[in-house]
Protein backbone atom coordinates (compact mmCIF):
# COMPACT_ATOMS: atom_id res chain seq x y z
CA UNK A 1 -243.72 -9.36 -43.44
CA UNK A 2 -240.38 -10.29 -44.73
CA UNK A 3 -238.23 -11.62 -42.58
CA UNK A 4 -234.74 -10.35 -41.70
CA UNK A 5 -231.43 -12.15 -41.17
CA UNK A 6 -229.56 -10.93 -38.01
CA UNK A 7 -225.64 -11.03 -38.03
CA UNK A 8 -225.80 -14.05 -35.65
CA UNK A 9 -227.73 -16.22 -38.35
CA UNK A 10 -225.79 -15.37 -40.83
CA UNK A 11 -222.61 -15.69 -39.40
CA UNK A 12 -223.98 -19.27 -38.57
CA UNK A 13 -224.75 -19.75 -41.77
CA UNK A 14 -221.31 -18.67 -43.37
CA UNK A 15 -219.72 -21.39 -40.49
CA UNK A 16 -221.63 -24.02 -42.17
CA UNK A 17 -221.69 -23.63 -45.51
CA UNK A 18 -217.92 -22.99 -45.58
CA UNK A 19 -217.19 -25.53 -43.32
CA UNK A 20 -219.26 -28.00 -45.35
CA UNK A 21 -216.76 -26.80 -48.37
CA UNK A 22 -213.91 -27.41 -46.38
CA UNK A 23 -215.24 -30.99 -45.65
CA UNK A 24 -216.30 -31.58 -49.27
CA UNK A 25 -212.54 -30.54 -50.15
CA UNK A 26 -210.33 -32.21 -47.59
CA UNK A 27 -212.40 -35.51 -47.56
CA UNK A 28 -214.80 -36.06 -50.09
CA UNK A 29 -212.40 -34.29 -53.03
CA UNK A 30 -208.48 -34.73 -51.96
CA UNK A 31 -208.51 -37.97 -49.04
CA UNK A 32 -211.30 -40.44 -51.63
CA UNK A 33 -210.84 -39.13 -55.10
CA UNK A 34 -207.43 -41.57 -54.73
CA UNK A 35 -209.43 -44.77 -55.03
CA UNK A 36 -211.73 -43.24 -58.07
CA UNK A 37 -208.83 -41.74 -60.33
CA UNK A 38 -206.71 -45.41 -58.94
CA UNK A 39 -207.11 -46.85 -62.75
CA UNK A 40 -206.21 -44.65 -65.08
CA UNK A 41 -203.10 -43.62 -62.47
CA UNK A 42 -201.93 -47.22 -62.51
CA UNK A 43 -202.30 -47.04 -66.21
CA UNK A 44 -199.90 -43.95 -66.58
CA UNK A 45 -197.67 -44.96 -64.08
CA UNK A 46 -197.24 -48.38 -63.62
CA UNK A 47 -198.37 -48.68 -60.21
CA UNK A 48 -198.50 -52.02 -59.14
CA UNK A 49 -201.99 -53.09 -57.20
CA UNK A 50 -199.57 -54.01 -53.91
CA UNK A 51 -197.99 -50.55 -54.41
CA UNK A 52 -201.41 -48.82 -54.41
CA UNK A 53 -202.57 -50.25 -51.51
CA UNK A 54 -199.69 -49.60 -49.40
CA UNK A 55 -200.27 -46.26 -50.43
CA UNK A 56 -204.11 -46.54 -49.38
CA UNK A 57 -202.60 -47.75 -45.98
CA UNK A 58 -200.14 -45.43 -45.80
CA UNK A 59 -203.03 -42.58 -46.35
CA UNK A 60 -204.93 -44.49 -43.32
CA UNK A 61 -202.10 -43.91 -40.74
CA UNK A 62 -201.16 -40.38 -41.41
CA UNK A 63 -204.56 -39.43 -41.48
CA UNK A 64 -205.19 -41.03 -37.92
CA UNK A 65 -201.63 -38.69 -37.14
CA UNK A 66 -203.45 -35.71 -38.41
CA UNK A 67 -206.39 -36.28 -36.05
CA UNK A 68 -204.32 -37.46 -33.06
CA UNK A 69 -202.76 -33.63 -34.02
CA UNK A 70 -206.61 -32.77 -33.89
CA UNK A 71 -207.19 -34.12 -30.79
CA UNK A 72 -204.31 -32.23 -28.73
CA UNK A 73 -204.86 -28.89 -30.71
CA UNK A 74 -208.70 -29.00 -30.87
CA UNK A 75 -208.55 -25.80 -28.96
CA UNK A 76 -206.80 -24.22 -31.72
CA UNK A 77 -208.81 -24.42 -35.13
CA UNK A 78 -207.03 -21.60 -36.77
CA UNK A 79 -203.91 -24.13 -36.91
CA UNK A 80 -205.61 -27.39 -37.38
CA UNK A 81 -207.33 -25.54 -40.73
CA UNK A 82 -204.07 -23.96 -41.81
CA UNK A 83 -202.30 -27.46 -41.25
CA UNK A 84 -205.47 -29.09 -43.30
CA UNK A 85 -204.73 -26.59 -46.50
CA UNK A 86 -201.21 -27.25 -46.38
CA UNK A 87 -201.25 -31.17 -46.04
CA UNK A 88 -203.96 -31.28 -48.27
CA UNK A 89 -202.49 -28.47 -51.42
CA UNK A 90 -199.59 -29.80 -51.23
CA UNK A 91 -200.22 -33.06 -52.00
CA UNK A 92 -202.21 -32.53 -54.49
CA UNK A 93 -200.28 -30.65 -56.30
CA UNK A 94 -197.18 -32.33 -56.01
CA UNK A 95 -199.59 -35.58 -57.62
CA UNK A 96 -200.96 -33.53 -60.41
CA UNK A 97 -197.11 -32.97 -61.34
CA UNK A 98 -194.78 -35.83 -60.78
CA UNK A 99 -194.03 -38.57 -62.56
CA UNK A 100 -191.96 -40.59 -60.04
CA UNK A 101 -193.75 -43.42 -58.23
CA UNK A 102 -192.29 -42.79 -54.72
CA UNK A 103 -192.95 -39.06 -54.99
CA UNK A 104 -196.34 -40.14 -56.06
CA UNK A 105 -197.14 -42.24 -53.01
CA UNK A 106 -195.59 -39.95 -50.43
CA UNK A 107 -197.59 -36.67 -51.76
CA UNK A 108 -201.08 -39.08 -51.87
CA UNK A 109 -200.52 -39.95 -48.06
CA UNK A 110 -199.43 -36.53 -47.04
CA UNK A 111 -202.73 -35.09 -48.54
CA UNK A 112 -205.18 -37.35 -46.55
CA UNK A 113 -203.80 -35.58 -43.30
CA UNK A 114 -205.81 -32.54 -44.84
CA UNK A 115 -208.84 -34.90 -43.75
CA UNK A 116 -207.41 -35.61 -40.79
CA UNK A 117 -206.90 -31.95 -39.34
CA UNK A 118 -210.17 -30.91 -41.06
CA UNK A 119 -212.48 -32.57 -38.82
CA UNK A 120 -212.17 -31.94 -35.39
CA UNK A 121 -211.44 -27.80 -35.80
CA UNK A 122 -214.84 -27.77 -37.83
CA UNK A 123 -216.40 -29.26 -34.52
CA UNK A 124 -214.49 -26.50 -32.53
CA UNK A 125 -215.91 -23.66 -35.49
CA UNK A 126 -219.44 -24.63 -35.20
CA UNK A 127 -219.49 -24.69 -31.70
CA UNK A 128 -218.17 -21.70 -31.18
CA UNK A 129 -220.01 -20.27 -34.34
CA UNK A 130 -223.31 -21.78 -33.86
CA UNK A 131 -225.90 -21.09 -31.09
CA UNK A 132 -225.88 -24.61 -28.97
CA UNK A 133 -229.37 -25.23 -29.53
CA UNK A 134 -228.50 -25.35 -33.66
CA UNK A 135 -224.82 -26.80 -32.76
CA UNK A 136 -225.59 -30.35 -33.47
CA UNK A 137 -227.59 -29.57 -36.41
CA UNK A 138 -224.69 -27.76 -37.61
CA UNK A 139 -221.94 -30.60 -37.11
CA UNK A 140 -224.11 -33.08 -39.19
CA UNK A 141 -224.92 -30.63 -42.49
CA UNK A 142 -220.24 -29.93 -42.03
CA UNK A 143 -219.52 -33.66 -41.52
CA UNK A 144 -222.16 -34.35 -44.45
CA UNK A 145 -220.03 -32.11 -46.68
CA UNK A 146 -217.99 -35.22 -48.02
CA UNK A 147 -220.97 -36.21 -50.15
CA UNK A 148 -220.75 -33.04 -52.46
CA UNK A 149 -217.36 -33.76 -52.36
CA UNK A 150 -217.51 -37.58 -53.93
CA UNK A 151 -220.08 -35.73 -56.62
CA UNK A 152 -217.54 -33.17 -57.25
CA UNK A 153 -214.98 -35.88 -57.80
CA UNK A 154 -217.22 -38.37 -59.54
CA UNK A 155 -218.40 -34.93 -62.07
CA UNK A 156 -214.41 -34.72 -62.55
CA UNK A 157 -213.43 -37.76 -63.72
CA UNK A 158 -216.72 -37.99 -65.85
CA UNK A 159 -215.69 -34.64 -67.58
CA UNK A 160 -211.38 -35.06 -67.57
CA UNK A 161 -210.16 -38.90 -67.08
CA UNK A 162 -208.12 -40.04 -68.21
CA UNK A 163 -206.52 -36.36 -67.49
CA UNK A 164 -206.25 -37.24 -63.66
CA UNK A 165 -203.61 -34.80 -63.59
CA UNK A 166 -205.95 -32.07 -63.89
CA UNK A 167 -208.41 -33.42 -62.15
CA UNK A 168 -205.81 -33.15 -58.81
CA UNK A 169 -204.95 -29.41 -60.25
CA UNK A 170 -208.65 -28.28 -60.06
CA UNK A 171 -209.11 -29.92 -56.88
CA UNK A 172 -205.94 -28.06 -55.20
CA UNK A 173 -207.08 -24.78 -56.30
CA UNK A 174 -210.97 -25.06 -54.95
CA UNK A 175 -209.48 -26.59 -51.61
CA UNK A 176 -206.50 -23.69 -50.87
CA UNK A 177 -209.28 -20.90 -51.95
CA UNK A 178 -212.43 -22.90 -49.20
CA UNK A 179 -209.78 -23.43 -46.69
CA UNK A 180 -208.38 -19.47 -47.11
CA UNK A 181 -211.47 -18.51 -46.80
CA UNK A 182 -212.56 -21.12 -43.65
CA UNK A 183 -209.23 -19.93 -41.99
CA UNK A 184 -210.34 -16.42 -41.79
CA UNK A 185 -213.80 -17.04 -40.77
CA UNK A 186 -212.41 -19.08 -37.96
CA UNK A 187 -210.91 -16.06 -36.74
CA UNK A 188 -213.35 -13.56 -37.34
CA UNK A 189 -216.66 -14.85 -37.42
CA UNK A 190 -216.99 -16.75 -33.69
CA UNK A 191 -218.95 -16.30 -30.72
CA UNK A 192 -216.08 -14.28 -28.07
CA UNK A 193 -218.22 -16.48 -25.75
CA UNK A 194 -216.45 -19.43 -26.55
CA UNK A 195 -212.72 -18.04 -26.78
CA UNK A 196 -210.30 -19.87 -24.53
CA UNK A 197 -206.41 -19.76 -23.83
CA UNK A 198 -206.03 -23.62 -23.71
CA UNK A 199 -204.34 -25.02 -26.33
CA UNK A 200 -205.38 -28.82 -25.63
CA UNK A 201 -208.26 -30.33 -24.76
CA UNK A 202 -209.49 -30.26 -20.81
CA UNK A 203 -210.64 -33.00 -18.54
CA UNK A 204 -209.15 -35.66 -20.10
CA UNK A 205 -208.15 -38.81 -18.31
CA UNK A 206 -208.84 -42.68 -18.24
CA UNK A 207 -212.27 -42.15 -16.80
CA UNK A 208 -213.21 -40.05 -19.87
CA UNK A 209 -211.59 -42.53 -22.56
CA UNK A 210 -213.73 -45.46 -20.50
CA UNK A 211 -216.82 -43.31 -21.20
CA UNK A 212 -216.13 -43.59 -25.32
CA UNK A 213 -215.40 -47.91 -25.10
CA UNK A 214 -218.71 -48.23 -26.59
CA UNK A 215 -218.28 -45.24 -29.13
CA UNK A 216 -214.64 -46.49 -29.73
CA UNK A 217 -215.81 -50.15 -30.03
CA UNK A 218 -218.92 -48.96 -32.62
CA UNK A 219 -216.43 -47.12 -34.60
CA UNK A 220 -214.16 -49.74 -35.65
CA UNK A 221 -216.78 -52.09 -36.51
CA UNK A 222 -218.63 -49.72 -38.78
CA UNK A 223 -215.34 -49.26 -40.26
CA UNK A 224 -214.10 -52.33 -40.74
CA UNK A 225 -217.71 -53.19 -42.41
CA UNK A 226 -217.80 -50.06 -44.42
CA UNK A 227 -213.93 -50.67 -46.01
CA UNK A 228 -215.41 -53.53 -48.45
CA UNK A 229 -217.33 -50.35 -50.42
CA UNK A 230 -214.69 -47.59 -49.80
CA UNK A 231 -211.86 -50.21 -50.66
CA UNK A 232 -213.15 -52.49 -53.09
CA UNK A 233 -216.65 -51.64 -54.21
CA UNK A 234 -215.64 -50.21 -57.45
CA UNK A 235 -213.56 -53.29 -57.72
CA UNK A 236 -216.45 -55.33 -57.43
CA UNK A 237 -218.85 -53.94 -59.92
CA UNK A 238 -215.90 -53.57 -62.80
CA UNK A 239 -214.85 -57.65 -62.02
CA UNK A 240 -218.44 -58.85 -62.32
CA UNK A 241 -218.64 -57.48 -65.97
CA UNK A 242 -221.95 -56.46 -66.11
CA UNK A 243 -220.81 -52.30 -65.45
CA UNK A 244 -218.48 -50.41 -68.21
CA UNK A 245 -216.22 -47.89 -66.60
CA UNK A 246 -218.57 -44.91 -66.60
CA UNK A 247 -221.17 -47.02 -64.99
CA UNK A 248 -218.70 -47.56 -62.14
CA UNK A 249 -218.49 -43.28 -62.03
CA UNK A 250 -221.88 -43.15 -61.79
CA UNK A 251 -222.08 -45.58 -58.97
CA UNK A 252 -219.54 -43.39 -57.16
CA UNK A 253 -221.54 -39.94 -57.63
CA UNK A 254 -224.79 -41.92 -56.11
CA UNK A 255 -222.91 -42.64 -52.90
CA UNK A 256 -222.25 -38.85 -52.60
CA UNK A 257 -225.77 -38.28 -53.51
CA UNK A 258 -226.64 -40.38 -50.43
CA UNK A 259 -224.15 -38.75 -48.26
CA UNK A 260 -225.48 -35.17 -49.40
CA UNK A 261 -228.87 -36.22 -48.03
CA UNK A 262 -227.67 -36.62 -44.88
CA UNK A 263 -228.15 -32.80 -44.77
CA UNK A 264 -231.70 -32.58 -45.11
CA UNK A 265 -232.51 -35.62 -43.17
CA UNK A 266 -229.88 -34.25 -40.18
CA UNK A 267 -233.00 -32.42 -37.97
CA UNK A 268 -234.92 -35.31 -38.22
CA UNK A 269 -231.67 -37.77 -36.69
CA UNK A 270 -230.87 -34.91 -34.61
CA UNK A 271 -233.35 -35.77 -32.68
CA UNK A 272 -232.95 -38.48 -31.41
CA UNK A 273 -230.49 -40.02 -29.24
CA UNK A 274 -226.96 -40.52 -30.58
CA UNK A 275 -227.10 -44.27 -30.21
CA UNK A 276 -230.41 -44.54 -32.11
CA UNK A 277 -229.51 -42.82 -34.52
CA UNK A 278 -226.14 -44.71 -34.90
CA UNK A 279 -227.97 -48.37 -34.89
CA UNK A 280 -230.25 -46.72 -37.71
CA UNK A 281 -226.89 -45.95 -39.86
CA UNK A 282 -225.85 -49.75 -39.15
CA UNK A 283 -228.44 -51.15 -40.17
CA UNK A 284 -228.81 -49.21 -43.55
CA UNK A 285 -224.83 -49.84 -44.02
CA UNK A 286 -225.39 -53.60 -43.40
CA UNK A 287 -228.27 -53.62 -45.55
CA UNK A 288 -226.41 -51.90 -48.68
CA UNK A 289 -223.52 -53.52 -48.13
CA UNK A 290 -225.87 -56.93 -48.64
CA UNK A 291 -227.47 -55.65 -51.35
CA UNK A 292 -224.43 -55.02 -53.63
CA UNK A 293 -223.18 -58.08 -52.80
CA UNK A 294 -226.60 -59.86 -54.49
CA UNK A 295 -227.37 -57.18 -57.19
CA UNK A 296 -224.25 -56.05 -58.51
CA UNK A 297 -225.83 -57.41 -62.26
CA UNK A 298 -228.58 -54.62 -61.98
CA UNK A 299 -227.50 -50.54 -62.56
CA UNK A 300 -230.58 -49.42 -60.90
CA UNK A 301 -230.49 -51.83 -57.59
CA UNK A 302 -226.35 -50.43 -57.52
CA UNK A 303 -226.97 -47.14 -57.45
CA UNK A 304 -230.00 -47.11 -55.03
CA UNK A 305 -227.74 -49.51 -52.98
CA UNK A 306 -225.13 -46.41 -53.06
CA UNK A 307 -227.45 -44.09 -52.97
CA UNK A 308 -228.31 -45.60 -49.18
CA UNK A 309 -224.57 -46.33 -48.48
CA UNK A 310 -223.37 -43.12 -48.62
CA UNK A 311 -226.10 -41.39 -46.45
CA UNK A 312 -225.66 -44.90 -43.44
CA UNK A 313 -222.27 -43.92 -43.96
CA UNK A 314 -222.34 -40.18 -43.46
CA UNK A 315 -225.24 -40.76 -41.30
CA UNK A 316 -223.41 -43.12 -39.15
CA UNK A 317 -219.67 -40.47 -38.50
CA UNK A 318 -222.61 -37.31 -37.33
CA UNK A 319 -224.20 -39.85 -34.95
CA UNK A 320 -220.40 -40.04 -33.78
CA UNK A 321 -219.93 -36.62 -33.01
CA UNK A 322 -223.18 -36.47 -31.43
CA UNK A 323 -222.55 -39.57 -29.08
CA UNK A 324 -218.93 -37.78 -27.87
CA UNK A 325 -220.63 -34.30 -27.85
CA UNK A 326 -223.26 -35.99 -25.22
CA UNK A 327 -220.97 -37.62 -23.25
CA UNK A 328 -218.36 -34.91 -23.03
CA UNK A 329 -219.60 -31.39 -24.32
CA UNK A 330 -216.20 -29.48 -23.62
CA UNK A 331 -214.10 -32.19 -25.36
CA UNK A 332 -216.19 -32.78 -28.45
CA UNK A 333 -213.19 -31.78 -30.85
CA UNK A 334 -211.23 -34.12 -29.29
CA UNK A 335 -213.78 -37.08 -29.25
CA UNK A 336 -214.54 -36.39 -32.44
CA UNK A 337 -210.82 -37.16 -33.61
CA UNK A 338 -210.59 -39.96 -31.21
CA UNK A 339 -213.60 -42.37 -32.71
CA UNK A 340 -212.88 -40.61 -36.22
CA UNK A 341 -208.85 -42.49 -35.54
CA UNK A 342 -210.85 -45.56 -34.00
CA UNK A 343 -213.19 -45.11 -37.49
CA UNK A 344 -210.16 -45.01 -39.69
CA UNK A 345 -208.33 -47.95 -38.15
CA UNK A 346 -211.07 -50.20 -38.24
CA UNK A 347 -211.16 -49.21 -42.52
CA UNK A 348 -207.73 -50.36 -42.18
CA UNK A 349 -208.05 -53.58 -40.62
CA UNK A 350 -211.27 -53.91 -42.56
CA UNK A 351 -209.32 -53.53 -45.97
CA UNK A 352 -206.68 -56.42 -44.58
CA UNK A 353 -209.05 -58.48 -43.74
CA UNK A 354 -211.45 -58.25 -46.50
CA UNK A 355 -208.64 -58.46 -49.59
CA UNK A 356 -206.96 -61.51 -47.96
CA UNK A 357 -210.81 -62.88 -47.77
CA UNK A 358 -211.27 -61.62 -51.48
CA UNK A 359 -207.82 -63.51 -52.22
CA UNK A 360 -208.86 -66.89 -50.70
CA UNK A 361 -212.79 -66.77 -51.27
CA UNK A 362 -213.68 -64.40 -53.47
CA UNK A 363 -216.27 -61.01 -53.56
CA UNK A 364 -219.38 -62.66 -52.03
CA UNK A 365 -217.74 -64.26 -48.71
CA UNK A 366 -215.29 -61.07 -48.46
CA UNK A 367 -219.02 -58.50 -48.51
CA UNK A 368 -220.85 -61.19 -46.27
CA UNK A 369 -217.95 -60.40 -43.90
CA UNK A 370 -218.47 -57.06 -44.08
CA UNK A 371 -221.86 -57.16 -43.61
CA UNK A 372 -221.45 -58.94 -40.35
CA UNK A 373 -218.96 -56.30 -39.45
CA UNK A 374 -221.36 -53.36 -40.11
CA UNK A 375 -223.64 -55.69 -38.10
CA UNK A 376 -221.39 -55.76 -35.04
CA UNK A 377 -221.12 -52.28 -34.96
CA UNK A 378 -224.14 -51.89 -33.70
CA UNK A 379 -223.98 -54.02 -30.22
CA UNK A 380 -222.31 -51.69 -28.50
CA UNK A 381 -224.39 -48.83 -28.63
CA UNK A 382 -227.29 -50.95 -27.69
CA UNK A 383 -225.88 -51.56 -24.34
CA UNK A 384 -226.47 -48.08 -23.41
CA UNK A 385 -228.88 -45.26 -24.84
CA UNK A 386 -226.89 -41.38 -24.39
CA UNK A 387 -229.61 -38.58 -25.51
CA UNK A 388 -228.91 -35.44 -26.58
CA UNK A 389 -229.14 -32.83 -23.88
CA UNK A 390 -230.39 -30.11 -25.75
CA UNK A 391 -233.16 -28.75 -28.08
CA UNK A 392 -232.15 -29.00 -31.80
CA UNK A 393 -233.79 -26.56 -34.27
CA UNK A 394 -232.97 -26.52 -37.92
CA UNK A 395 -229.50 -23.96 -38.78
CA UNK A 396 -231.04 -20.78 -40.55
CA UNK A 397 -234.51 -21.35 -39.03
């Protein structure tokens, strides 16, 4: 007998696939396209390498604004998603059509606050969208949107660079029409069960930012270890001379091949307990991180290498959301944007760190550092073991 969907399933299953898109778009498109279209934009407009990664830090702070934003408005996902397409659009846009420097810089950090607002109201969607025993489920194949994303952007510049500017033009247009269409979902398409007339996040206090140390701690380790490939990973394979430039593009599209795969693997990780399944993403992350280090010579041994990086990565930021959503159901939005900020800030410190070690000792030491930092990461969350608290079932089944 053929089965039937019900309005609740598919309601859940507009909330995640749009909410995947508006991932994909905000993060995986607009916030890391910046470091794959980097060369040919420094070739146009004479940015200087300083100059680009002040931007690149720049991006880093007002993206850990966007989330703080996130965090106090997490009971308000209509605005966080409006304030996502703006950010995001907008700076674009303003990329795809300027030829000033300055104007440049300040539209590439105001779009990575799209990210930034993105995350935590998809938390607040699904939960309110999604039946709890599918909820966690759910947040992993929306937070896993970021690999489609990187394909999307890797499938760009293969098809239009050196024409970054519309590569940016395409990408504004698919993110204002997912993020149009996620706003009005948010609205329409939730559970009234889960309406509420707070507009912050409740139950907050030191006790409950004591409960995240670990989480917080985890964060900016995996962060710090995972800047060396985010940062300087494309870097890496052009300066060893044994990729061309399209090899590089490739290497990019395999680490949103891995993340992707988070989504199929995400019942299987679902199940078990947050900090399992985060030391699992560590060890992966270290592992990868090792392995381009020590194979960067071979094509096939990079892009399996990226291949596993992207889904430890991807892997690793749904393990996050599950560990907050354990420890603090009714405030997942906002731990979600508080170890996504802690995430972010250790990429930041991770990207100091590494370049000055890059500066003084070159690739391999700067990588072996990372490593050790995606390493780290792990102790923490093998202090204490938090398990999920309910029954997850795959979303659609």
């Amino acid at each position: 007998m053929k089965r039937t969907f019900s309005f609740s399933e598919l309601r859940e299953l507009a909330v995640v696939v749009v909410g995947t898109c508006t991932i994909a778009a905000t993060y995986g498109l607009v916030r890391l396209a910046y470091g794959l279209f980097l060369p040919d934009i420094q070739h146009e407009l004479g940015l200087d390498p300083a100059t680009a990664g002040y931007i690149s830090s720049g991006s880093s702070l007002v993206y850990c604004t966007a989330a703080a934003a996130g965090f106090w408005w997490s009971r308000q996902p209509g605005l966080l998603i409006a304030a996502a397409g703006i950010t995001a659009v907008a700076g674009v846009w303003t990329m795809a059509s300027t030829h000033d420097v300055a104007l440049f810089g300040l539209s590439a950090v105001l779009s990575s606050a799209g990210a930034g607002f993105a995350s935590p109201a998809m938390v607040t969607v699904a939960q309110r969208g999604v039946r709890p025993v599918r909820v966690d489920t759910a947040q992993s194949v929306i937070n896993a949107g970021t690999g489609p994303g990187l394909v999307a952007a890797g499938a760009l510049a293969l098809a239009l660079l050196p024409a970054w500017r519309t590569a940016w033009t395409l990408v504004g247009i698919f993110t204002v029409s997912i993020v149009s269409v996620m706003f009005v979902l948010a609205k329409v398409a939730v559970a009234p069960r889960a309406a509420t007339a707070h507009d912050g996040p409740r139950g907050l206090s030191r006790a409950w930012l004591a409960m995240h140390r670990r989480a917080i701690a985890s964060a900016i380790g995996m962060g710090a270890g995972s800047s060396a490939v985010w940062t300087y990973g494309r870097s890496l394979l052009v300066d060893s001379g044994s990729q061309s430039s399209q090899g590089t593009i490739v290497a990019w599209i395999a680490l949103g091949i891995g993340a992707t795969a988070v989504i199929p693997t995400s019942r299987l990780m679902a199940r078990r307990a947050p900090t399992t399944a985060w030391t699992i993403s560590c060890l992966v992350l270290a592992a990868t991180v090792l392995a381009l280090t020590l194979a960067t010579s071979s094509t096939v041994a990079t892009v399996i290498a990226c291949v596993l990086f992207g889904w430890g990565f991807t892997a690793g930021t749904s393990a996050l959301i599950s560990w907050t959503t354990v420890l603090s159901p009714e405030n997942a939005a906002a731990g979600t944007a508080l170890l996504f900020i802690a995430l972010v800030l250790g990429q930041a410190v991770g990207s100091s760190v590494l370049g000055a070690a890059i500066a003084s000792s070159g690739y391999t030491t700067a990588f072996l550092v990372a490593v050790a930092f995606s390493a780290l990461a792990i102790i923490p969350a093998a202090r204490r073991t938090v398990r999920p608290t309910v029954t997850v079932q795959e979303v659609g089944a």
